[in-house]
PDB file of N, CA and C in Angstrom:
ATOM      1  N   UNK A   1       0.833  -1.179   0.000  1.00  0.00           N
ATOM      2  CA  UNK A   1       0.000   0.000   0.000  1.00  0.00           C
ATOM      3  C   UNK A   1       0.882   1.248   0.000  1.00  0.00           C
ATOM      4  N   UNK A   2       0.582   2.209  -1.004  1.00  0.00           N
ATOM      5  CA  UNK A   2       1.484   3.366  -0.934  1.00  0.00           C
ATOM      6  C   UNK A   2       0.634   4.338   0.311  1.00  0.00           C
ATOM      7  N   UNK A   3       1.576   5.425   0.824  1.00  0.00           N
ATOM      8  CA  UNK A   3       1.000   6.394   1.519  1.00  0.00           C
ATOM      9  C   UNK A   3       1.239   7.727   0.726  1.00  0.00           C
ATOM     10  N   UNK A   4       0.368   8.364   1.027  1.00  0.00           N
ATOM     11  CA  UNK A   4      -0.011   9.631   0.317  1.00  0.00           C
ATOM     12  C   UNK A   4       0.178  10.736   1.441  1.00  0.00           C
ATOM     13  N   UNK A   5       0.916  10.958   1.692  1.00  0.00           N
ATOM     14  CA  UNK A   5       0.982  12.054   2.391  1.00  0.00           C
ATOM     15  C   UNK A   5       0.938  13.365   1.668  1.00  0.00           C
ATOM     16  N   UNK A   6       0.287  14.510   3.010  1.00  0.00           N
ATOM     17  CA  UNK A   6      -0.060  16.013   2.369  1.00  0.00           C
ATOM     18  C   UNK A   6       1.228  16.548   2.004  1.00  0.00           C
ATOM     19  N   UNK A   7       1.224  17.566   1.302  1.00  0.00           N
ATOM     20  CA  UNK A   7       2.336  18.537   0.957  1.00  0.00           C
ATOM     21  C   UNK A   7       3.417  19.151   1.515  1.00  0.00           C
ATOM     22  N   UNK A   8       2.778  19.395   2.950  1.00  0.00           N
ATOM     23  CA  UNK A   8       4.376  19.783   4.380  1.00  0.00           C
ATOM     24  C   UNK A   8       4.883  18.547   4.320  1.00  0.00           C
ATOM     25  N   UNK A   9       3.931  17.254   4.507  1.00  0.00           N
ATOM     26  CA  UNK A   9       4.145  15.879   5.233  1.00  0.00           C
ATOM     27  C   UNK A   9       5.569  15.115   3.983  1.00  0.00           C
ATOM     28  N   UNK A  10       5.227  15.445   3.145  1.00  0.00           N
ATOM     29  CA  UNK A  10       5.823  14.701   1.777  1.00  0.00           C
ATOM     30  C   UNK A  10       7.242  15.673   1.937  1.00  0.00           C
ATOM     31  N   UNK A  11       7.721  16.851   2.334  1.00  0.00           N
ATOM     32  CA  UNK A  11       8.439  18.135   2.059  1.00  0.00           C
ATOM     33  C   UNK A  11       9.503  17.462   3.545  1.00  0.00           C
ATOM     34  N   UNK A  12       8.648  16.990   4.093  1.00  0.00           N
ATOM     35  CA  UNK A  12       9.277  16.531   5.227  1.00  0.00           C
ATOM     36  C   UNK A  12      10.189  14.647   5.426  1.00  0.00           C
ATOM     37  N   UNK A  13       9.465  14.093   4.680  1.00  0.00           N
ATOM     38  CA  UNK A  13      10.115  12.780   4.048  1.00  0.00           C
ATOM     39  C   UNK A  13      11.152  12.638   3.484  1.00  0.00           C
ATOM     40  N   UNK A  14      10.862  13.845   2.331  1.00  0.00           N
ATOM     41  CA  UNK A  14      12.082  14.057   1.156  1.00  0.00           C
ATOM     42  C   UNK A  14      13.227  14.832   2.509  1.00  0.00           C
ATOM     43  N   UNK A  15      13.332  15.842   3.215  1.00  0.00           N
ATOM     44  CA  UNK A  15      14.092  16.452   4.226  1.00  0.00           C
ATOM     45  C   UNK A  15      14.825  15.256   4.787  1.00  0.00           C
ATOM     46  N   UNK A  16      14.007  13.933   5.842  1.00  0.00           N
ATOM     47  CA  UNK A  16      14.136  12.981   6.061  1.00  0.00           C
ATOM     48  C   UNK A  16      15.292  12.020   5.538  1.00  0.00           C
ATOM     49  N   UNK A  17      15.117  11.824   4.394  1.00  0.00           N
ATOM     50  CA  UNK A  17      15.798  10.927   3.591  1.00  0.00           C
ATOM     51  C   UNK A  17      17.076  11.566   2.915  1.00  0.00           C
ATOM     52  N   UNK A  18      17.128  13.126   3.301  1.00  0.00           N
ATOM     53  CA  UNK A  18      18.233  14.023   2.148  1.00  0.00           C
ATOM     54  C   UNK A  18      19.526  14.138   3.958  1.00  0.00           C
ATOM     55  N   UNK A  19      20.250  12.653   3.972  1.00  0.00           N
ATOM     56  CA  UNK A  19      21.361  12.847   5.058  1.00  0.00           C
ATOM     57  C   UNK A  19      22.291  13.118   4.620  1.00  0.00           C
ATOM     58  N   UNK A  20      22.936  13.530   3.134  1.00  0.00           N
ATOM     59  CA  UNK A  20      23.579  14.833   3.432  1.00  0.00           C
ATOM     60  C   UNK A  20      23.453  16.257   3.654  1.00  0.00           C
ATOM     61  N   UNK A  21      22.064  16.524   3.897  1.00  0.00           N
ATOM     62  CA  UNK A  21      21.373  18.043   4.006  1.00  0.00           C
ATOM     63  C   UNK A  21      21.711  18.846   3.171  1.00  0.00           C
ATOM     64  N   UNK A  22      21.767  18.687   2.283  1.00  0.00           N
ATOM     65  CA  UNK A  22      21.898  19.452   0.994  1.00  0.00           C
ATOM     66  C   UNK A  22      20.943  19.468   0.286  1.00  0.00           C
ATOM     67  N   UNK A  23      19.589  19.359   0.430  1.00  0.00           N
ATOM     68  CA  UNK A  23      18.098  20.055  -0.416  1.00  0.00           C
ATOM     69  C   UNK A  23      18.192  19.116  -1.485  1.00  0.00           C
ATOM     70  N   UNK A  24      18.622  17.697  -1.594  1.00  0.00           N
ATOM     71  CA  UNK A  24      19.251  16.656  -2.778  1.00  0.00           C
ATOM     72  C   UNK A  24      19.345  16.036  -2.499  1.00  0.00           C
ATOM     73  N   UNK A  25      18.815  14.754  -2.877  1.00  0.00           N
ATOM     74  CA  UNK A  25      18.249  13.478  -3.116  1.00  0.00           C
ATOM     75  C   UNK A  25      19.664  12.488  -4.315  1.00  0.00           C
ATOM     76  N   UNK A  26      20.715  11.537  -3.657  1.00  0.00           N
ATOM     77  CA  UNK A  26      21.629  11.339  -4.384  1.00  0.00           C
ATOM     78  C   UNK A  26      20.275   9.567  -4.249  1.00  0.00           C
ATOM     79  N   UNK A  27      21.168   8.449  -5.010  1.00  0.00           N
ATOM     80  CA  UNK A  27      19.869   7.053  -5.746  1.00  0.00           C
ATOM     81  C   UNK A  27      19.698   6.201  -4.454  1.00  0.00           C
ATOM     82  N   UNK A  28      20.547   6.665  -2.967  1.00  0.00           N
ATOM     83  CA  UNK A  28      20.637   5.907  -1.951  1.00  0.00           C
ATOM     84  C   UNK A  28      19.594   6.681  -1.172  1.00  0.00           C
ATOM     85  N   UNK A  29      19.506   7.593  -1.115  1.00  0.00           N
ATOM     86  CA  UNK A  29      18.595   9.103  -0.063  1.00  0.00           C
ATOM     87  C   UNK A  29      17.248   8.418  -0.989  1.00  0.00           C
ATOM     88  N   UNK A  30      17.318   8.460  -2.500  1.00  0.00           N
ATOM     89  CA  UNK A  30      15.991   8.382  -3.258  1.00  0.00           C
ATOM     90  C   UNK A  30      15.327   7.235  -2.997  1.00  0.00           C
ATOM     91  N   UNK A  31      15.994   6.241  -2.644  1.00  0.00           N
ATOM     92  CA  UNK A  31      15.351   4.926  -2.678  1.00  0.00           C
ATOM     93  C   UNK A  31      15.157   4.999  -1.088  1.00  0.00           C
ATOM     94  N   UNK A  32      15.483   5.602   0.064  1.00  0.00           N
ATOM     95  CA  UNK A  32      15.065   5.719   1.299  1.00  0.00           C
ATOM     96  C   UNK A  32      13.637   6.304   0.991  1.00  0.00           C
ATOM     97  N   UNK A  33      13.505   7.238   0.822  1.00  0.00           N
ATOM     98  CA  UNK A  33      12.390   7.995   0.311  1.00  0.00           C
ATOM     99  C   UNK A  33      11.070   7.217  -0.558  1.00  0.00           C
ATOM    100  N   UNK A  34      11.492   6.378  -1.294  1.00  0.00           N
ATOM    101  CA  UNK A  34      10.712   5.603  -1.740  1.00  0.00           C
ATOM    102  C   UNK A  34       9.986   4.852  -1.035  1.00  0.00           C
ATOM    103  N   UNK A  35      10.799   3.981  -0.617  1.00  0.00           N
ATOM    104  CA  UNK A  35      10.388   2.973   0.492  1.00  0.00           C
ATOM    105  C   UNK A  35       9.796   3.461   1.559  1.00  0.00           C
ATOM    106  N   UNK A  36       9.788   4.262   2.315  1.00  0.00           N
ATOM    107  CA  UNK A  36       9.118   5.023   3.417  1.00  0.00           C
ATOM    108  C   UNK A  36       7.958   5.794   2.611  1.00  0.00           C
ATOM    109  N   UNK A  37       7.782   5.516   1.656  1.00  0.00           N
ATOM    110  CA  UNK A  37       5.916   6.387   0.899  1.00  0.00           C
ATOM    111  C   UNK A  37       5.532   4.450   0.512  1.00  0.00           C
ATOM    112  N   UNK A  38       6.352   3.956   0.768  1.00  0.00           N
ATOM    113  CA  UNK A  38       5.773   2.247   0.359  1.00  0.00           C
ATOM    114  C   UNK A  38       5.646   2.261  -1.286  1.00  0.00           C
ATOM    115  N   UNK A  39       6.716   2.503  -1.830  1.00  0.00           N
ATOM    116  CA  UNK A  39       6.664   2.558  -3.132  1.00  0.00           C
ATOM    117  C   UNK A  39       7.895   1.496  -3.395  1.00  0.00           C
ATOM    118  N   UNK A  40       7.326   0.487  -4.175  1.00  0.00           N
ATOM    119  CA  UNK A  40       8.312  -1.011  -4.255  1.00  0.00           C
ATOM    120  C   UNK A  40       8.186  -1.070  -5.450  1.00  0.00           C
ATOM    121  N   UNK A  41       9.480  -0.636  -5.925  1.00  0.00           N
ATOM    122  CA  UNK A  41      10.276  -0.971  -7.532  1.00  0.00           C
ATOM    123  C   UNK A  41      11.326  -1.818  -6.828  1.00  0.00           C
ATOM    124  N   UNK A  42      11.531  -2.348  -8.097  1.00  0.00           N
ATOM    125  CA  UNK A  42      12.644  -2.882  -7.859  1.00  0.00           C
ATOM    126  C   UNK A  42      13.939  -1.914  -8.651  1.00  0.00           C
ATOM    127  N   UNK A  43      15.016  -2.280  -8.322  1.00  0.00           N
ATOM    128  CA  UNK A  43      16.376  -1.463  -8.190  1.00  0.00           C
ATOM    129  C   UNK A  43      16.748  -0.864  -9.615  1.00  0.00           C
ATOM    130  N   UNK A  44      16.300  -1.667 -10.625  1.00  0.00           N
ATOM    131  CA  UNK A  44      16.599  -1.592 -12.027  1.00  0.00           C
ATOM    132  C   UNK A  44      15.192  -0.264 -11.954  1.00  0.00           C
ATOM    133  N   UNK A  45      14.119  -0.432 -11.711  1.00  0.00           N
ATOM    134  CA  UNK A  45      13.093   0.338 -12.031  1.00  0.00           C
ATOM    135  C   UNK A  45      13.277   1.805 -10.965  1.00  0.00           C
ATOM    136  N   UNK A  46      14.371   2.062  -9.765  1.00  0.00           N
ATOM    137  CA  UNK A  46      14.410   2.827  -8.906  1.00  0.00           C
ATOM    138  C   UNK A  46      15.996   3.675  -9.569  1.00  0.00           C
ATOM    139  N   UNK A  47      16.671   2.776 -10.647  1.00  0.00           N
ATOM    140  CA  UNK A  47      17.566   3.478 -11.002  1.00  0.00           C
ATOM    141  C   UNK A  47      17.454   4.193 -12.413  1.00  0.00           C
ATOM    142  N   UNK A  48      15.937   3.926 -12.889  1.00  0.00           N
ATOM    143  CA  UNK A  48      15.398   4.212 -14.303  1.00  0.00           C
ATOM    144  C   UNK A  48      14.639   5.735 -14.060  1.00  0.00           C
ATOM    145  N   UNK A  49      14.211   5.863 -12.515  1.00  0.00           N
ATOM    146  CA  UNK A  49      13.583   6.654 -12.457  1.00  0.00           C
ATOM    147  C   UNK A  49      13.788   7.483 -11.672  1.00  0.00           C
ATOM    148  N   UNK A  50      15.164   7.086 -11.475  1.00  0.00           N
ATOM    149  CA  UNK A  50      16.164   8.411 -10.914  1.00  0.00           C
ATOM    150  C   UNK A  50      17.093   8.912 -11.901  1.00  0.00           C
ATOM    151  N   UNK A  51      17.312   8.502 -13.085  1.00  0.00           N
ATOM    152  CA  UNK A  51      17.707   8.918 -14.194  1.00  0.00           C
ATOM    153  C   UNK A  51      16.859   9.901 -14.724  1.00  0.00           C
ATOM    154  N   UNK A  52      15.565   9.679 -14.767  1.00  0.00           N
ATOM    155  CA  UNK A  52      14.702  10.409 -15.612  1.00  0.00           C
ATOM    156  C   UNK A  52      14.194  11.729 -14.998  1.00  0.00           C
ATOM    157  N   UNK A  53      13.879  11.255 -13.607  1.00  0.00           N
ATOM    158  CA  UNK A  53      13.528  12.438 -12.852  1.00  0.00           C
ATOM    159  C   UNK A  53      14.870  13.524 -12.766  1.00  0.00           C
ATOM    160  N   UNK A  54      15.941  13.000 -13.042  1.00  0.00           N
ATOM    161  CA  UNK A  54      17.141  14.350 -12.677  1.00  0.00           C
ATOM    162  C   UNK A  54      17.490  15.057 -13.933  1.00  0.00           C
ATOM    163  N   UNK A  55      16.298  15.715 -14.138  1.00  0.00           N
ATOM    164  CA  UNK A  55      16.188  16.432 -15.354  1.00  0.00           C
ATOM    165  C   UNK A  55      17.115  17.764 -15.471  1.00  0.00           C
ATOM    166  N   UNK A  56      18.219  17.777 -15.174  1.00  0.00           N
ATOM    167  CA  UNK A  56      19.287  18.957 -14.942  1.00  0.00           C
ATOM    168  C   UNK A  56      20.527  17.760 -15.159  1.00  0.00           C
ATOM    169  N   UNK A  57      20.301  16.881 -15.105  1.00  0.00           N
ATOM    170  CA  UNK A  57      21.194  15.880 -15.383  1.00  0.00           C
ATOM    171  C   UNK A  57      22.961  16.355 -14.073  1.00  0.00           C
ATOM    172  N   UNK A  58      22.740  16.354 -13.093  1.00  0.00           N
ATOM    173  CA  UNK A  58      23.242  17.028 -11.729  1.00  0.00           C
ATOM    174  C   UNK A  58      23.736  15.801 -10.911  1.00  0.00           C
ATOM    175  N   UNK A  59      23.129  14.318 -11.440  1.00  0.00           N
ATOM    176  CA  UNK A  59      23.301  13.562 -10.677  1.00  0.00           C
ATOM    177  C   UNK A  59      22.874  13.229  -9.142  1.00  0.00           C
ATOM    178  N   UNK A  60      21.325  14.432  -8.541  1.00  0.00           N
ATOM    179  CA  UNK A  60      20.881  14.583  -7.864  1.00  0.00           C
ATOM    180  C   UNK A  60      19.559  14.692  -7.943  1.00  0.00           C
ATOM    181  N   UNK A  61      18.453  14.496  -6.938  1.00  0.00           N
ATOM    182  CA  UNK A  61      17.013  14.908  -7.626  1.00  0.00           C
ATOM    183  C   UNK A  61      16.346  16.168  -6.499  1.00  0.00           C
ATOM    184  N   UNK A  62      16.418  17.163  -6.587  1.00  0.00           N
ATOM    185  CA  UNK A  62      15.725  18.237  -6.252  1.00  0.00           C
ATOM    186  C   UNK A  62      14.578  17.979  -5.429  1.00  0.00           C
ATOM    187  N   UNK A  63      13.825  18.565  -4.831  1.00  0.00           N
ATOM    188  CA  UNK A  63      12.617  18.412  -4.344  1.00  0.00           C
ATOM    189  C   UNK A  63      11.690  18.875  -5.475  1.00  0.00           C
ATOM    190  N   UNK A  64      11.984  19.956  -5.894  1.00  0.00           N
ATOM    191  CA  UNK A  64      11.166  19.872  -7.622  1.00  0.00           C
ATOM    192  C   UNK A  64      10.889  18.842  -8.877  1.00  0.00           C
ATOM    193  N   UNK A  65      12.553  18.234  -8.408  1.00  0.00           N
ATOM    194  CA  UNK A  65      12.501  17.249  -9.471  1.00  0.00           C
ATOM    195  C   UNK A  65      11.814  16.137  -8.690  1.00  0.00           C
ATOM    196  N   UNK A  66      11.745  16.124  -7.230  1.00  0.00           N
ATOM    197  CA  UNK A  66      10.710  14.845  -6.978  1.00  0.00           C
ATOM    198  C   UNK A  66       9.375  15.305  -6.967  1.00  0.00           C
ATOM    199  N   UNK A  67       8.719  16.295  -6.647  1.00  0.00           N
ATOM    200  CA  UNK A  67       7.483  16.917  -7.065  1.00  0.00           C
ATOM    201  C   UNK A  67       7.268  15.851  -8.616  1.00  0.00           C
ATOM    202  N   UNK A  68       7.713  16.798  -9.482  1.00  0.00           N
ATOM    203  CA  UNK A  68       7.749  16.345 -10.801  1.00  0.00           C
ATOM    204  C   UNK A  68       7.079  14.338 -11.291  1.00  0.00           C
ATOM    205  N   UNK A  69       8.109  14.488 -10.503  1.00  0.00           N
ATOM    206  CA  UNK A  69       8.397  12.744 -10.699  1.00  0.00           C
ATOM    207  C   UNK A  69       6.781  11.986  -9.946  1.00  0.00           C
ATOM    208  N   UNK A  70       6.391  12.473  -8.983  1.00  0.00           N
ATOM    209  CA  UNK A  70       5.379  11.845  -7.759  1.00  0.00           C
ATOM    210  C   UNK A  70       3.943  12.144  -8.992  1.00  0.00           C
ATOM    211  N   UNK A  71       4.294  13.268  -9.553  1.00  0.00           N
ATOM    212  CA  UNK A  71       3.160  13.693 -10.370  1.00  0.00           C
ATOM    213  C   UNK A  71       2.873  12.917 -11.477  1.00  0.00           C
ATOM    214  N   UNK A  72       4.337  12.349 -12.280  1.00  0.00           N
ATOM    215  CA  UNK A  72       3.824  11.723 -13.518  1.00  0.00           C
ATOM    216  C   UNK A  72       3.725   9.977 -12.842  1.00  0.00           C
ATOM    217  N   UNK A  73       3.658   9.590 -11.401  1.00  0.00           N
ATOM    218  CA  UNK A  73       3.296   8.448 -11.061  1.00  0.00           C
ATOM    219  C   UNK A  73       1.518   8.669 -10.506  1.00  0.00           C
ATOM    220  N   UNK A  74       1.268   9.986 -10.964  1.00  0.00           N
ATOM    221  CA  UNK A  74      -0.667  10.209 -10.442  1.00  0.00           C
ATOM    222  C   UNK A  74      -0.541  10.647  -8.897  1.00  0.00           C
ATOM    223  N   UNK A  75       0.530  11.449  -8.612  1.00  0.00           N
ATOM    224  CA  UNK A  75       0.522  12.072  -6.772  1.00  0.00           C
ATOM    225  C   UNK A  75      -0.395  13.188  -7.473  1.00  0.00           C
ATOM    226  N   UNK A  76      -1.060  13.755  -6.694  1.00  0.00           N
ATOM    227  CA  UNK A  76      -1.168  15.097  -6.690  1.00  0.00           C
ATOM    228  C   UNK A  76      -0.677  15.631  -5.165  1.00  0.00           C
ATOM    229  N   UNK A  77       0.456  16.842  -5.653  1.00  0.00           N
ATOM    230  CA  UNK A  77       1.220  17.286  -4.818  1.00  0.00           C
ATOM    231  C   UNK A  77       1.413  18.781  -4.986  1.00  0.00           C
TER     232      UNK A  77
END
């Protein structure tokens, strides 16, 4: 079952999961983050869609760029 958390709540997950505190999401922080909203890809499908979402190509995913990403999986966020 995924969880849907509100907009602070989700702002606060992504915070959560970003332990180098740098406002950035590196594929180890992203897949913490995943798993704690109960979102189960597997590793090939968690490294496909951390490629795609790092649309600055930065090697990091933004909180915009996870906005982005939650949206084209049907979040509304």
């Amino acid at each position: 079952m995924t969880t849907r958390p509100a907009e602070g709540d989700l702002h606060a997950v992504f915070t959560r999961a970003d332990l180098g505190g740098d406002d950035r999401l590196d594929l180890m922080e992203f897949s913490l983050v995943l798993d704690s909203l109960g979102m189960s890809w597997t590793k090939a499908e968690v490294q496909d869609r951390f490629e795609k979402a790092d649309t600055n190509r930065d090697g990091f995913i933004s909180y915009p760029e996870f906005q982005t990403l939650l949206e084209t999986q049907g979040w509304t966020v």
